[in-house]
PDB file of N, CA and C in Angstrom:
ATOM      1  N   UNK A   1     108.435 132.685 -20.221  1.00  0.00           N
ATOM      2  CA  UNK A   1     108.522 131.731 -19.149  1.00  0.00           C
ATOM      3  C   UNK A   1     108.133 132.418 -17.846  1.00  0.00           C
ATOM      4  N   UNK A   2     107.213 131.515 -17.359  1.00  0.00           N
ATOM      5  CA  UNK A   2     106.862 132.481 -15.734  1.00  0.00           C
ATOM      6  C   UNK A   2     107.951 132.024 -14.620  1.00  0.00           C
ATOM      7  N   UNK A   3     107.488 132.389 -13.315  1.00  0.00           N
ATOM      8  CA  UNK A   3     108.932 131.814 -12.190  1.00  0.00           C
ATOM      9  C   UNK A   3     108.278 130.589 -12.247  1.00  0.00           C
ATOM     10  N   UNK A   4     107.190 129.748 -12.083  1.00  0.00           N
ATOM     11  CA  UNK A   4     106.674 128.598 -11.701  1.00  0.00           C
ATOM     12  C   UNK A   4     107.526 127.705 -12.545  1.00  0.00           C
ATOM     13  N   UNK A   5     107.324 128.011 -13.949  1.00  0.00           N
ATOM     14  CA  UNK A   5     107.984 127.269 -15.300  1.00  0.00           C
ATOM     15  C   UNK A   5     109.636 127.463 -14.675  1.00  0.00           C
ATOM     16  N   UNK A   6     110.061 128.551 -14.300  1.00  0.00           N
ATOM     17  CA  UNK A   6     111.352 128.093 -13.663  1.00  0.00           C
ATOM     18  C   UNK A   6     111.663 127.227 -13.161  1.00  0.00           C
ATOM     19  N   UNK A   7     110.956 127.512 -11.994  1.00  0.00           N
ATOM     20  CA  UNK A   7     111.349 126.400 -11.021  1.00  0.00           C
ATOM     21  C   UNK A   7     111.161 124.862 -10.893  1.00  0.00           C
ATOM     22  N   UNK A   8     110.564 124.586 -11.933  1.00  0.00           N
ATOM     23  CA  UNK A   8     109.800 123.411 -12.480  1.00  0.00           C
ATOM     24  C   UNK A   8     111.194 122.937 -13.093  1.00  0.00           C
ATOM     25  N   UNK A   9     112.435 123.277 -13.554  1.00  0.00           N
ATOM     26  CA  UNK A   9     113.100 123.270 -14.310  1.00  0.00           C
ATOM     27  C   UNK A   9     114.225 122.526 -13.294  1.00  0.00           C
ATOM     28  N   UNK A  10     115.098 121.557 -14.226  1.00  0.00           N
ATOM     29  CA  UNK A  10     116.089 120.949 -13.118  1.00  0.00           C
ATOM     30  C   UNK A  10     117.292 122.373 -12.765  1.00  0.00           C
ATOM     31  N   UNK A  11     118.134 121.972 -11.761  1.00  0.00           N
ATOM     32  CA  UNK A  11     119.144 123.399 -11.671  1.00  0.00           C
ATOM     33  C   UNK A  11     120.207 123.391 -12.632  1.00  0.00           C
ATOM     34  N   UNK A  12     120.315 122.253 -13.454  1.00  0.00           N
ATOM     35  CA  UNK A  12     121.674 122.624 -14.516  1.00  0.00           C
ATOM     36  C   UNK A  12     120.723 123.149 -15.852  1.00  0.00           C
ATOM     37  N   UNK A  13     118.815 123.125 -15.636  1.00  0.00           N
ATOM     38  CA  UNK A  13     118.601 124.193 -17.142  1.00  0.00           C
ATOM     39  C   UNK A  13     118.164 125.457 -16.285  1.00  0.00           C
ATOM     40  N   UNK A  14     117.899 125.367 -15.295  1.00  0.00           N
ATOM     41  CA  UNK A  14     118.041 126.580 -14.992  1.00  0.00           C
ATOM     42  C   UNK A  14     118.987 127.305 -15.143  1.00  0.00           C
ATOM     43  N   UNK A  15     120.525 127.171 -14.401  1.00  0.00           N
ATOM     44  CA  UNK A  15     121.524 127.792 -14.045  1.00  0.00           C
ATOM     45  C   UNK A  15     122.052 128.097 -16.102  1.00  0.00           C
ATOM     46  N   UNK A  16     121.652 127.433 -17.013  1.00  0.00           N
ATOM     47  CA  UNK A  16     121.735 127.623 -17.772  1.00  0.00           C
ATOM     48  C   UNK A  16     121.031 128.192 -18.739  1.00  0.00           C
ATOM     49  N   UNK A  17     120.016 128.439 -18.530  1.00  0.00           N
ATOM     50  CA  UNK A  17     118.728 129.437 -19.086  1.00  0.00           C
ATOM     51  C   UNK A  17     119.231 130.709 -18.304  1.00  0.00           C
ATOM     52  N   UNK A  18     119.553 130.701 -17.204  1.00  0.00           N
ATOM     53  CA  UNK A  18     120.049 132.282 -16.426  1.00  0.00           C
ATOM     54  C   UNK A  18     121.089 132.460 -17.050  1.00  0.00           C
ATOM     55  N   UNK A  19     121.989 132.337 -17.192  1.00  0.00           N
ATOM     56  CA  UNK A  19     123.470 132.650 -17.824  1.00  0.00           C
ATOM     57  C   UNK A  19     123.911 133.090 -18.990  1.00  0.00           C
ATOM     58  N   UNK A  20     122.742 132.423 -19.960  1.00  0.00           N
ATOM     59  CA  UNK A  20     122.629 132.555 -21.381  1.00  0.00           C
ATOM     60  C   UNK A  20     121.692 133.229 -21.789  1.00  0.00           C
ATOM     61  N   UNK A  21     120.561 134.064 -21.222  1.00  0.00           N
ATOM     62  CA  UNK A  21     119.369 134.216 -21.444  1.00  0.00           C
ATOM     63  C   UNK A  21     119.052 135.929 -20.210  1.00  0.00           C
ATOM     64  N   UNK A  22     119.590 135.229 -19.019  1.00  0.00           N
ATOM     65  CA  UNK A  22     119.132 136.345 -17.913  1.00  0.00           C
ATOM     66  C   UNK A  22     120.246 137.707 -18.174  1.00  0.00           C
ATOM     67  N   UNK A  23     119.517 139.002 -17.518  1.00  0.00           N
ATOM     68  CA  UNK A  23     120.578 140.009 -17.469  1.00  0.00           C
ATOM     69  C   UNK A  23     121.036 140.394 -15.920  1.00  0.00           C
ATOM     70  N   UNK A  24     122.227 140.048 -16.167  1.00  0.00           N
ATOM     71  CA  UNK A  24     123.178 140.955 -14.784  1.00  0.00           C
ATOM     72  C   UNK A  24     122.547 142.342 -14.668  1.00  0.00           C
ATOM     73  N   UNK A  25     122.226 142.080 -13.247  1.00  0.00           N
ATOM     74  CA  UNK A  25     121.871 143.695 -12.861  1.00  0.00           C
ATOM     75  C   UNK A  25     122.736 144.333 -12.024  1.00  0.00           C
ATOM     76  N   UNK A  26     122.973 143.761 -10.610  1.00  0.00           N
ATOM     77  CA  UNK A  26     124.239 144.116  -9.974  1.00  0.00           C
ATOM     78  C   UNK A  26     124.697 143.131  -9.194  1.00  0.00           C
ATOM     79  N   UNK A  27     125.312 143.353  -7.685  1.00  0.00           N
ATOM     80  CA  UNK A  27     125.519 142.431  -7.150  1.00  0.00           C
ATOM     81  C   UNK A  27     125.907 143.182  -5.590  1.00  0.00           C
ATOM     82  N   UNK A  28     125.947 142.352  -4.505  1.00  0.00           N
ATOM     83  CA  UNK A  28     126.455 142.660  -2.949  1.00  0.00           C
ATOM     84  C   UNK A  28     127.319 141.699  -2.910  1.00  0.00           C
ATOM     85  N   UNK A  29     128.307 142.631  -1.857  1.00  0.00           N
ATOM     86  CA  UNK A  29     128.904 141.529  -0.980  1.00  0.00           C
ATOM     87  C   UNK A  29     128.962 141.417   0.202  1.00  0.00           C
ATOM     88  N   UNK A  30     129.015 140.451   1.128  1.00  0.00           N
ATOM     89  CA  UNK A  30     129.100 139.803   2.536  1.00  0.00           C
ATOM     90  C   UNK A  30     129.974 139.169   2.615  1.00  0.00           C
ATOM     91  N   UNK A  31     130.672 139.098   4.324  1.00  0.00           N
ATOM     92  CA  UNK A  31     132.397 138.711   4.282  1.00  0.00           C
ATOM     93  C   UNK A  31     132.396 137.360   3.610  1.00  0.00           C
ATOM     94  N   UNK A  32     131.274 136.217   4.052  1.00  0.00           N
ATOM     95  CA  UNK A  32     131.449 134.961   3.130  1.00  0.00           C
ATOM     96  C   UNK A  32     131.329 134.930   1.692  1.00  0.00           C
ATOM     97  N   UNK A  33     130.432 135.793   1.268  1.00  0.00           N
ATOM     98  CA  UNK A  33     129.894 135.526   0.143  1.00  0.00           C
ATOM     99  C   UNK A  33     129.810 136.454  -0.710  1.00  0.00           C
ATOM    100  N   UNK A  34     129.090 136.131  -2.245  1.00  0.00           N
ATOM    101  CA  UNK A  34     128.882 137.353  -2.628  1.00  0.00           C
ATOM    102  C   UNK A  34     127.754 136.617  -3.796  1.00  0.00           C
ATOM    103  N   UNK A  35     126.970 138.028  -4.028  1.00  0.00           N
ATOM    104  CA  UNK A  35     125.360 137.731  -4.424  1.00  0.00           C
ATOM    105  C   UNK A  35     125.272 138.287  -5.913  1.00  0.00           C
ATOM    106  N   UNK A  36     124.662 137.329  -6.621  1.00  0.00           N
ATOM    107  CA  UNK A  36     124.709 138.795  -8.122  1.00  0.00           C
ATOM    108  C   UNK A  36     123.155 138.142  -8.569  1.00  0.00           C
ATOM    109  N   UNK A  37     122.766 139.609  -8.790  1.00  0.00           N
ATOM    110  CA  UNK A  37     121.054 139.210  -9.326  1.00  0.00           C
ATOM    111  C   UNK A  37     121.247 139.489 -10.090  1.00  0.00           C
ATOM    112  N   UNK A  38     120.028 138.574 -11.497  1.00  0.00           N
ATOM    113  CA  UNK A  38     120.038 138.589 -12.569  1.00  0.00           C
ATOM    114  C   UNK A  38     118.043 138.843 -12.248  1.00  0.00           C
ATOM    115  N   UNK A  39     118.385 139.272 -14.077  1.00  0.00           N
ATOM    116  CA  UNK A  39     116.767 139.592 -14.191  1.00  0.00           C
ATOM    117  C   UNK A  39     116.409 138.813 -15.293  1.00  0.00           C
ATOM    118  N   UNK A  40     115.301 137.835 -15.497  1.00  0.00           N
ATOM    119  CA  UNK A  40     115.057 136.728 -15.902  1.00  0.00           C
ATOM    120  C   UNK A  40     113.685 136.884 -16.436  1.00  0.00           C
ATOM    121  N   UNK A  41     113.166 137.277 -17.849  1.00  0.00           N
ATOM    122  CA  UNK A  41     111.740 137.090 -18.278  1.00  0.00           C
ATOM    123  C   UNK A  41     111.041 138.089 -17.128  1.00  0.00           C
ATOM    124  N   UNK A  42     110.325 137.780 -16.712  1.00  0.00           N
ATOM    125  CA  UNK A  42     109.834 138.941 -15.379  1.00  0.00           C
ATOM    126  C   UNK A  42     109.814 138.190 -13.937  1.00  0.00           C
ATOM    127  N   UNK A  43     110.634 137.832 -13.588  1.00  0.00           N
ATOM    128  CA  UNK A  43     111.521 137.672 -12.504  1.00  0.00           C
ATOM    129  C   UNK A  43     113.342 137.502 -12.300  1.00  0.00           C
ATOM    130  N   UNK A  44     113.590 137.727 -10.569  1.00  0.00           N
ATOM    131  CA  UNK A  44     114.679 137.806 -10.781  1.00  0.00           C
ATOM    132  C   UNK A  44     115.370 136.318 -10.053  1.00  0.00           C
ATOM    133  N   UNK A  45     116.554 136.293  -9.724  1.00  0.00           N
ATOM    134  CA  UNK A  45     117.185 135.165  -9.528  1.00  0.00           C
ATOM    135  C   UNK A  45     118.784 135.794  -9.110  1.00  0.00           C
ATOM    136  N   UNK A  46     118.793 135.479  -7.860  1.00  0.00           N
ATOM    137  CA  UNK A  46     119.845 136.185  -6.921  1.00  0.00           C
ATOM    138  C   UNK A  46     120.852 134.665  -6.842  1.00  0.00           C
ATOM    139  N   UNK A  47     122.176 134.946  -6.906  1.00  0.00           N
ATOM    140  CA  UNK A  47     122.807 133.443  -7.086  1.00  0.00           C
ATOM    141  C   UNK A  47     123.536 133.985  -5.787  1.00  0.00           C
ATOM    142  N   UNK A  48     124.304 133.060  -5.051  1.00  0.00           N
ATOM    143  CA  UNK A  48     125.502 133.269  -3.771  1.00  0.00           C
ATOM    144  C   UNK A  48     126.709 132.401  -4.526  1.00  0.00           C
ATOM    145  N   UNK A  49     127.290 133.057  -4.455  1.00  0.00           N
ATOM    146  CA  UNK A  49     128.739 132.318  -4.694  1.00  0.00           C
ATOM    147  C   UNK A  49     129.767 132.896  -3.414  1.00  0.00           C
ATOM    148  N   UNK A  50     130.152 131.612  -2.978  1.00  0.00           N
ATOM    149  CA  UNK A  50     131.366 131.792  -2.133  1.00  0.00           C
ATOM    150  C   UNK A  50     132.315 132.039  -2.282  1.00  0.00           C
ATOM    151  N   UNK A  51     132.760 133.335  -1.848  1.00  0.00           N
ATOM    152  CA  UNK A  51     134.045 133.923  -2.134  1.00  0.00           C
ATOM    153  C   UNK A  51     135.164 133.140  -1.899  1.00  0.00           C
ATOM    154  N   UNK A  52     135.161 132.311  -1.095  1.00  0.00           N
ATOM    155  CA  UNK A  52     136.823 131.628  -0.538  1.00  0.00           C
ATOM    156  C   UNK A  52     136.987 130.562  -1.846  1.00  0.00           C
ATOM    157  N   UNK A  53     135.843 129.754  -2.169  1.00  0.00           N
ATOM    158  CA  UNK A  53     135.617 128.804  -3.125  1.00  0.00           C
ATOM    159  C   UNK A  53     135.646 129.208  -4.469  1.00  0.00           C
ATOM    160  N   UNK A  54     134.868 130.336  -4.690  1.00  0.00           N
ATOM    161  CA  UNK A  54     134.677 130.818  -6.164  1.00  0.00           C
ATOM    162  C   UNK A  54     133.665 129.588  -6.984  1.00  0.00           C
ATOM    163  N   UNK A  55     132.529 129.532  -6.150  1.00  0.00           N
ATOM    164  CA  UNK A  55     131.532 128.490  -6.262  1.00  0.00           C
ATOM    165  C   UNK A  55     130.342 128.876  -5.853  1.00  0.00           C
ATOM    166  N   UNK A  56     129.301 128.070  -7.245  1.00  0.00           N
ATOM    167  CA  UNK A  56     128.170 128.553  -6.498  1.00  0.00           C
ATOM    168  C   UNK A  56     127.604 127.963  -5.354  1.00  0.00           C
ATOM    169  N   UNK A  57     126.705 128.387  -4.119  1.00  0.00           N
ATOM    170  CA  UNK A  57     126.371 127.743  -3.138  1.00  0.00           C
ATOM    171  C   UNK A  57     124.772 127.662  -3.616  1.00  0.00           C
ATOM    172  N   UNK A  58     123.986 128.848  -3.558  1.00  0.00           N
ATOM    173  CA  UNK A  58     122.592 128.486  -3.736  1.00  0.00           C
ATOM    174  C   UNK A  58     122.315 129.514  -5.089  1.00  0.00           C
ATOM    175  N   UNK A  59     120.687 129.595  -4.802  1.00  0.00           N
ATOM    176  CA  UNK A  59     120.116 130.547  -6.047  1.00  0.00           C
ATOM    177  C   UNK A  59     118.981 130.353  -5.335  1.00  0.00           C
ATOM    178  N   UNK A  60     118.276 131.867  -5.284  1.00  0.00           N
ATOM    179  CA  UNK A  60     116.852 132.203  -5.150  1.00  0.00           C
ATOM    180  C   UNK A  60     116.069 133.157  -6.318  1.00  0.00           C
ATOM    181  N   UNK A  61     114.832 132.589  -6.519  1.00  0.00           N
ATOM    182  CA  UNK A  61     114.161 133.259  -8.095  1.00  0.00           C
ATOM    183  C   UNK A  61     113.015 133.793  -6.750  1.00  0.00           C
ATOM    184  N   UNK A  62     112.439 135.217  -7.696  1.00  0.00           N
ATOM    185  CA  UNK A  62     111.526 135.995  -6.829  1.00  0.00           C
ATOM    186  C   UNK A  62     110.858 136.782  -7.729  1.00  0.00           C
ATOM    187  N   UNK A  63     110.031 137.494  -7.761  1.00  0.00           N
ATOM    188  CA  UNK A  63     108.780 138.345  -7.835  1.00  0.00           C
ATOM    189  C   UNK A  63     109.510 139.520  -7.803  1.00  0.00           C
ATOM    190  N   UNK A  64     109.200 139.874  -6.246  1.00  0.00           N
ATOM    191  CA  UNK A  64     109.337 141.663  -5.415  1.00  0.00           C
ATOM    192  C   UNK A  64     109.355 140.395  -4.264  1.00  0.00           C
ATOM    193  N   UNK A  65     109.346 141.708  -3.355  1.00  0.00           N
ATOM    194  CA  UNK A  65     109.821 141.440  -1.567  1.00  0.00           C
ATOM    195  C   UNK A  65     110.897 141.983  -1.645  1.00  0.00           C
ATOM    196  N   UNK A  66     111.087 141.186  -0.268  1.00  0.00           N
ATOM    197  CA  UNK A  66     112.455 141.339   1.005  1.00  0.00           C
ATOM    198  C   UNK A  66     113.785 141.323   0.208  1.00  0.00           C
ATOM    199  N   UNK A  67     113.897 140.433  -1.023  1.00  0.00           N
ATOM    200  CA  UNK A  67     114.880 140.139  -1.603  1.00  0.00           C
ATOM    201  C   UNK A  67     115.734 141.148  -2.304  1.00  0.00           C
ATOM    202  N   UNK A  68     114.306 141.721  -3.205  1.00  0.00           N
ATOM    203  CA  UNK A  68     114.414 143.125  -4.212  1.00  0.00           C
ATOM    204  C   UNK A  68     114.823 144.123  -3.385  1.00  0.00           C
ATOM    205  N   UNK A  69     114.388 144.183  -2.373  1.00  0.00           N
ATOM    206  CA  UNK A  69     114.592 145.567  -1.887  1.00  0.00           C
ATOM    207  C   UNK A  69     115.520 145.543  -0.870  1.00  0.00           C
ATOM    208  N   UNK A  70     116.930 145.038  -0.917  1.00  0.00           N
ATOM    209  CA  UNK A  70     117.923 144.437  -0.137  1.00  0.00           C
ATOM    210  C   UNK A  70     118.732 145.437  -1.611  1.00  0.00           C
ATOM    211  N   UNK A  71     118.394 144.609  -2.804  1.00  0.00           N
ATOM    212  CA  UNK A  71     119.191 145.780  -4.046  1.00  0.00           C
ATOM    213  C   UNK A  71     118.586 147.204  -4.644  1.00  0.00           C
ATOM    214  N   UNK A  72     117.362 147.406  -3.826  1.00  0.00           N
ATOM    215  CA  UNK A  72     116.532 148.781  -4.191  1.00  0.00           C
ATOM    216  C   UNK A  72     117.998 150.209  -4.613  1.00  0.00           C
ATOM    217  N   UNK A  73     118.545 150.380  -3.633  1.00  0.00           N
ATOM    218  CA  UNK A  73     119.624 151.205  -3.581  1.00  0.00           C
ATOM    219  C   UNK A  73     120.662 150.962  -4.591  1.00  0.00           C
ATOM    220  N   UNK A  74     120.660 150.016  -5.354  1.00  0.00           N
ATOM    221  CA  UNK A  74     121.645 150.109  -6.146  1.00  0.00           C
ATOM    222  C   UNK A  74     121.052 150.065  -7.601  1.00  0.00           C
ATOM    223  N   UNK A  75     120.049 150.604  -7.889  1.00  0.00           N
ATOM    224  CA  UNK A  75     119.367 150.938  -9.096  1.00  0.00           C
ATOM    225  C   UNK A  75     119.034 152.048  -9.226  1.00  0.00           C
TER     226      UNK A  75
END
């Protein structure tokens, strides 16, 4: 599956193709939030879940960039 075919995808088969399928790589945290990337076919997919909530808020799927290299240091 490429990212395009991802994203083409509604968010409950996504969020469920990631979960069942993607690998945990690591994760950050920020006082609101907290981030865990997964690695997905050959892309990745960074989720936010809100810490106060224990919910997800968004999800971003990527290539490389700005995103990747925010977790460069923790690989």
């Amino acid at each position: 599956m490429t990212l395009y075919e991802f994203k083409l995808l509604l968010d409950e088969e996504q969020y469920r193709l990631l979960f069942n399928k993607g690998d945990f790589l690591t994760y950050r945290l920020e006082p609101n939030s907290r981030f865990a990337l997964y690695a997905l076919e050959k892309f990745f997919v960074e989720v936010e879940y809100n810490r106060k909530n224990n919910k997800i808020v968004n999800k971003v799927s990527f290539v490389s960039g700005e995103k990747l290299d925010i977790y460069s240091s923790k690989f």
